[in-house]
Structures are given as structure tokens and as C-alpha cells.
Protein backbone atom coordinates (compact mmCIF):
# COMPACT_ATOMS: atom_id res chain seq x y z
CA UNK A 1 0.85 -115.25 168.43
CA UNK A 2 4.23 -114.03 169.97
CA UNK A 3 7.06 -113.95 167.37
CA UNK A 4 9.29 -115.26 169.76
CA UNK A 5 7.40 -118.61 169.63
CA UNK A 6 6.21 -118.68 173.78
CA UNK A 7 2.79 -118.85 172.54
CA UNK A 8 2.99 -122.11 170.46
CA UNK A 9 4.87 -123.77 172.73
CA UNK A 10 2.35 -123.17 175.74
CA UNK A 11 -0.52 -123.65 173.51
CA UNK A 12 1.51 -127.19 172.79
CA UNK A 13 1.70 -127.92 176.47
CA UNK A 14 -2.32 -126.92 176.57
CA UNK A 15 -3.07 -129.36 174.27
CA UNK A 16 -0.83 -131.92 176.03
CA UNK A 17 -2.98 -131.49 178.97
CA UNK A 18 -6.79 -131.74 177.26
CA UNK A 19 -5.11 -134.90 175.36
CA UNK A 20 -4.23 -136.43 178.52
CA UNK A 21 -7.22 -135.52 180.51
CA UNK A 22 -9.29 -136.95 177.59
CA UNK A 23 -6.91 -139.38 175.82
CA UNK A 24 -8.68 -142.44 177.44
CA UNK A 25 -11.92 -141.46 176.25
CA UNK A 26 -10.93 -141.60 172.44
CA UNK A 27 -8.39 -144.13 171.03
CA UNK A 28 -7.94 -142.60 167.82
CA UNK A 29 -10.10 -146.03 166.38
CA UNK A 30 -13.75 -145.89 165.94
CA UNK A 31 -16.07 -144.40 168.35
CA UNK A 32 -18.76 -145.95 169.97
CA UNK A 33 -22.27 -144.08 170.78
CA UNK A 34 -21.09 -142.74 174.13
CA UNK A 35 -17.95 -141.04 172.73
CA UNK A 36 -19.78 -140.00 169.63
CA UNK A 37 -21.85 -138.17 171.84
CA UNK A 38 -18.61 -136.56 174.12
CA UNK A 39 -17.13 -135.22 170.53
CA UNK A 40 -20.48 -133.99 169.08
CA UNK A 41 -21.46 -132.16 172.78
CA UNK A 42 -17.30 -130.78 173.25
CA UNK A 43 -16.70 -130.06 169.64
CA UNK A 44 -20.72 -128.22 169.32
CA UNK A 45 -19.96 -126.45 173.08
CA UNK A 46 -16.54 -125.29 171.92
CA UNK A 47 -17.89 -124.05 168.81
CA UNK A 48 -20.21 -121.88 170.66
CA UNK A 49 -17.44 -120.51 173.12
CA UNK A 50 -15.07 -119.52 170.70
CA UNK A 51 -18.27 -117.56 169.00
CA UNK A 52 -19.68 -116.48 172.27
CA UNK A 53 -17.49 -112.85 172.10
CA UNK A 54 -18.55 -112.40 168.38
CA UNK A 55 -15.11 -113.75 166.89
CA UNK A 56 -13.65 -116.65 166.28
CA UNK A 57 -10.01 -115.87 166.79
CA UNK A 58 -7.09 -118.06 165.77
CA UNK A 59 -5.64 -118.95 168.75
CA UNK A 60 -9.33 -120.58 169.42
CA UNK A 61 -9.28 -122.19 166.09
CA UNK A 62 -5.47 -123.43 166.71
CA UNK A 63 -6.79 -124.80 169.75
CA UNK A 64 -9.47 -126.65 168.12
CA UNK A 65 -8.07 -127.98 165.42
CA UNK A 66 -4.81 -129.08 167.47
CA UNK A 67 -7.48 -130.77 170.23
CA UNK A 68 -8.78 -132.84 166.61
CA UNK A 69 -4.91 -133.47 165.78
CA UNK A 70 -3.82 -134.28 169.77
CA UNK A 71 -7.21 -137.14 170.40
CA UNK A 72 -6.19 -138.66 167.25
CA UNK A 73 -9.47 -138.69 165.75
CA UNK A 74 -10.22 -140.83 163.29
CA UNK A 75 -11.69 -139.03 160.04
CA UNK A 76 -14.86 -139.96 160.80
CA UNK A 77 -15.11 -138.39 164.06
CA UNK A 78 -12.68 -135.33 162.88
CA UNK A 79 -16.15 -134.48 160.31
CA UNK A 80 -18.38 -135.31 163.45
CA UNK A 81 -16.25 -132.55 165.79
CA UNK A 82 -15.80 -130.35 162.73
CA UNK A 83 -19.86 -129.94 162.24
CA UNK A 84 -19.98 -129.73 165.58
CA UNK A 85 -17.74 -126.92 166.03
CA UNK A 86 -19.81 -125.17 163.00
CA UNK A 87 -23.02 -125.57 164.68
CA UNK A 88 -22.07 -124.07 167.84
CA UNK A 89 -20.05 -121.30 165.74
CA UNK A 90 -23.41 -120.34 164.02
CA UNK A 91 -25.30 -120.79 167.35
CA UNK A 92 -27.39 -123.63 165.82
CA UNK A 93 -27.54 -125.53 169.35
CA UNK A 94 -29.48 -124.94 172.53
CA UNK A 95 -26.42 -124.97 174.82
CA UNK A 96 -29.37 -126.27 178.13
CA UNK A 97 -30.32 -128.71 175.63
CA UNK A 98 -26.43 -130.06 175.24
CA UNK A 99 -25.85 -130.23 178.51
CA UNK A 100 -28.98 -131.88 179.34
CA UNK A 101 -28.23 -133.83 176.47
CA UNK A 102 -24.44 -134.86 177.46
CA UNK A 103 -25.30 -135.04 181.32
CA UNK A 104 -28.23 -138.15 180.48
CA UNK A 105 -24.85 -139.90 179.47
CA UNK A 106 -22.34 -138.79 181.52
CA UNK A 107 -23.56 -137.86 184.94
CA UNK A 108 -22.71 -134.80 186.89
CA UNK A 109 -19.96 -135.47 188.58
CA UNK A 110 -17.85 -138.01 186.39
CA UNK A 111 -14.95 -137.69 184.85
CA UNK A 112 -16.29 -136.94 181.48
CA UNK A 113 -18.25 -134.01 182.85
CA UNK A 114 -14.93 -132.85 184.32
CA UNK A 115 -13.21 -133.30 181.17
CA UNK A 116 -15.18 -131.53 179.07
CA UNK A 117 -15.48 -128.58 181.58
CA UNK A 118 -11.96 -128.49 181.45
CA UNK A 119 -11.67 -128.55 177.80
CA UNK A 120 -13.85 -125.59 177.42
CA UNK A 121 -11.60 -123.46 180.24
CA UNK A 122 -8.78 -124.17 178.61
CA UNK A 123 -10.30 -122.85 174.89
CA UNK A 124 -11.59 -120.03 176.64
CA UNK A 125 -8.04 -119.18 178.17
CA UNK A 126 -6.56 -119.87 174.60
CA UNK A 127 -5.76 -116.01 173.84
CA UNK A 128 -5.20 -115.08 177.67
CA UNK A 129 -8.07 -113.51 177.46
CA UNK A 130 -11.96 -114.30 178.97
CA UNK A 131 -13.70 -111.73 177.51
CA UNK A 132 -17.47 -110.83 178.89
CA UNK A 133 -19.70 -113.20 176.54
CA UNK A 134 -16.87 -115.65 177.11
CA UNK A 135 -17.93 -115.74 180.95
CA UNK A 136 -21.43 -115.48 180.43
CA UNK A 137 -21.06 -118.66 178.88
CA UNK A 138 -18.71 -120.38 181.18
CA UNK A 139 -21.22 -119.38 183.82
CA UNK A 140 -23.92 -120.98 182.37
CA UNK A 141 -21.73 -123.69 181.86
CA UNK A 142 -20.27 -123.97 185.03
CA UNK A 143 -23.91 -124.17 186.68
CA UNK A 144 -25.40 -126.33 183.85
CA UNK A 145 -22.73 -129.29 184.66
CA UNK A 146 -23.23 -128.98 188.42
CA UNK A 147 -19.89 -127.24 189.40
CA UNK A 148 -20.41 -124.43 192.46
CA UNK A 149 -20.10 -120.90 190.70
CA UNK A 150 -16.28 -120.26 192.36
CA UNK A 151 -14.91 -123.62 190.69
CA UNK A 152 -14.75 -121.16 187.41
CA UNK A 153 -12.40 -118.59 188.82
CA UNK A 154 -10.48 -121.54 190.42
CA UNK A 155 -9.75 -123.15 187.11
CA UNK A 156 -9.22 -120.24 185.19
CA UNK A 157 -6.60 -118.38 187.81
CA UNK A 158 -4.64 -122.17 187.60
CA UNK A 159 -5.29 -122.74 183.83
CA UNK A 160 -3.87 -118.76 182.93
CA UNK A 161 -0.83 -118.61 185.00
């Protein structure tokens, strides 16, 4: 992080952002099956981006934990993302399988889907850098949830300037 404090104040307006895009899914209260599912697939999927170029680094974990702090989750769904986010760290989830898995609930296309997709761009762009494993994943991403492969350098060119 800069010492000049640029970094923590665009990682604020970041967060801003992913809390608005995905604000009306959670209402800080108690989730419901379909939003259990959202935070378990997110929280496991951003797990296994921020691992996907061998290190975790802190502006990822920042980003994590502030996405936890910004949603409001209650504590019950703060452990849900949290084990989530451990899984996917120790690539203990078939990322096909979560998308398969989130995309029987929320169908390509939705809002949801576009939510989470966004979510993971924006982790990914968390240290202004996409390293090669990073887009490997997005890729796969990017085709699992039904996007066309140039929405990916579309969103990341408008989510890092």
C-alpha cells in the first residue's frame, strides 16, 4: 500500500462499488438459502482467485475482509464467507462445479451472475495487477458464467483506470 494513503482510499471507493452492486442481495439480517448460496459460491470463488497466482497478498485479503465489513454480514454468514474463502484458498473446490452449482440458482444472465463476476474483477484488480494464473482463472470464469471472452478485458481496462 502507498504511504501516501491513494491506495486505501481507492480500495474504499472499490468496496463502495461491490457493496452497491451487491448491497440488495444481503441486508446485513439473516440469509435465506439463495443468498447463502451467493456468499458460499463469491466468498469460495474469491478464495480461489486470490490463490490462483500462488499468494495471497494483502491488498486481496483487505479486499475480502472489507467486502465481509461493506455487505454487513451478519456473523453467521461472515463464518460462512470466511470458510469459503479458505476452501477456495486451499483449492478444496471444483471451480466448474461452483459455477454449475451457483448458475442452477442464479441463471446466466441475471444480475447475480453479473454481480459476482464483477466482484471477482474487482479482487483480481485489487493490487493493479492480473497476474497470469489470475487470468487463467478469470477466463475460465468469464466463459463458465456465459460472458463472451472480450467482456474480461472490457471490465478490467474500466475497473483499473
Amino acid at each position: 500500500m502507498a504511504a501516501n494513503g491513494n491506495s486505501t482510499s481507492t480500495m474504499g471507493e472499490v468496496l463502495r462499488d461491490v457493496r452497491l452492486a451487491l448491497g440488495d442481495v444481503f441486508g446485513g439480517g439473516k440469509l435465506d438459502p439463495k443468498q447463502e448460496l451467493i456468499v458460499d459460491v463469491l466468498f469460495g470463488l474469491l478464495g480461489a482467485l486470490a490463490r490462483a497466482d500462488g499468494v495471497v497478498s494483502s491488498e486481496e485479503a483487505n479486499f475480502t475482509n472489507g467486502l465481509m465489513d461493506e455487505l454487513k454480514l451478519s456473523s453467521r454468514a461472515r463464518k460462512l464467507a470466511t470458510e469459503a474463502f479458505d476452501r477456495g484458498c486451499r483449492r478444496q473446490l471444483d471451480i466448474d462445479t461452483e459455477i454449475l452449482r451457483f448458475l442452477r440458482t442464479c441463471p446466466r444472465g441475471s444480475k447475480d451472475v453479473d454481480r459476482v463476476y464483477e466482484s471477482l474483477l474487482r479482487l483480481a484488480a485489487a493490487d493493479a495487477c492480473i497476474r497470469p494464473g489470475e487470468r487463467r482463472f478469470l477466463e475460465k470464469i468469464t466463459l463458465g458464467m456465459g460472458y463472451e471472452p472480450a467482456e474480461l478485458d472490457t471490465r478490467l481496462k474500466r475497473i483499473m483506470q
